[in-house]
Protein backbone atom coordinates (compact mmCIF):
# COMPACT_ATOMS: atom_id res chain seq x y z
CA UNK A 1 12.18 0.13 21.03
CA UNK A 2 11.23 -2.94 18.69
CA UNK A 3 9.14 -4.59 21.70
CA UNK A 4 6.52 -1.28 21.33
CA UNK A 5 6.47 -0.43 17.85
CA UNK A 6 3.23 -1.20 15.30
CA UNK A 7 2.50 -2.14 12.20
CA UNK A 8 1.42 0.78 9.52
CA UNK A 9 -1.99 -1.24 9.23
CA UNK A 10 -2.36 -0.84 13.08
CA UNK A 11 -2.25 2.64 12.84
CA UNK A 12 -4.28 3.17 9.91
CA UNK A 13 -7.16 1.14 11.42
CA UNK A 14 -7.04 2.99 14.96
CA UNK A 15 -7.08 6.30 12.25
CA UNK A 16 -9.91 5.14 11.02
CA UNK A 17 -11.89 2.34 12.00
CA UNK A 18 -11.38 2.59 15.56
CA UNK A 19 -11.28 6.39 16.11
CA UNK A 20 -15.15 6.14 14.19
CA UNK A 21 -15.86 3.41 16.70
CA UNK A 22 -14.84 5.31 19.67
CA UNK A 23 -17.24 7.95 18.24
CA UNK A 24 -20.41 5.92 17.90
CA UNK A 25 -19.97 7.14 14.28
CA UNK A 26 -18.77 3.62 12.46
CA UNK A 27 -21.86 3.81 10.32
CA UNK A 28 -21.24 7.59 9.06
CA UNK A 29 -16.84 7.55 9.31
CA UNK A 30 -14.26 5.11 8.99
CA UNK A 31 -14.03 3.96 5.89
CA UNK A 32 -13.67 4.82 2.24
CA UNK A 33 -16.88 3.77 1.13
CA UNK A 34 -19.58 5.49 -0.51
CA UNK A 35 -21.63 7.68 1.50
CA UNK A 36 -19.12 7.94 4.56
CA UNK A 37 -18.01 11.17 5.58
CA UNK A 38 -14.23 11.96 4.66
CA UNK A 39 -11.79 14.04 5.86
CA UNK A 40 -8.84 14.43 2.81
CA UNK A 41 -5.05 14.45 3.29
CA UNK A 42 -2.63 14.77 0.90
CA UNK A 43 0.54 12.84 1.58
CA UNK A 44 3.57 12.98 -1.30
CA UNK A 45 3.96 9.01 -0.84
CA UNK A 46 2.51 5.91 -0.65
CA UNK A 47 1.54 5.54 3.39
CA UNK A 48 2.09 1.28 3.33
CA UNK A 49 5.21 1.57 1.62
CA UNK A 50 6.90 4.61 3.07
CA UNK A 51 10.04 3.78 5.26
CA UNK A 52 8.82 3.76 9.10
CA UNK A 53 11.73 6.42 9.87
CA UNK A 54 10.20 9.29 8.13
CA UNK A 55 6.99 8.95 9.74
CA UNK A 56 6.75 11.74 12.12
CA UNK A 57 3.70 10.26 14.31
């Protein structure tokens, strides 16, 4: 339904900013940014450009 979807940058940021916050971890996790923990995924293509339907979320 249009009315309920998000934007890609809405998900990435509750991936990663807001999952950290919800953590009490924002100062260790969340970002890419030197000394920040980090998980790794490898994805074939580009996650802001890839078409919405192929997401599997």
């Amino acid at each position: 339904m249009p009315e309920e979807k998000v934007s890609i940058d809405t998900i990435y940021k509750a991936y990663t900013e807001i999952s950290a916050q919800l953590e009490f971890k924002e100062e260790v996790k969340g970002k890419l940014q030197e000394g920040f923990l980090a998980d790794f995924v490898l994805i074939s293509q580009h996650l802001m450009k890839v078409k919405l339907l192929i997401l599997k979320i």
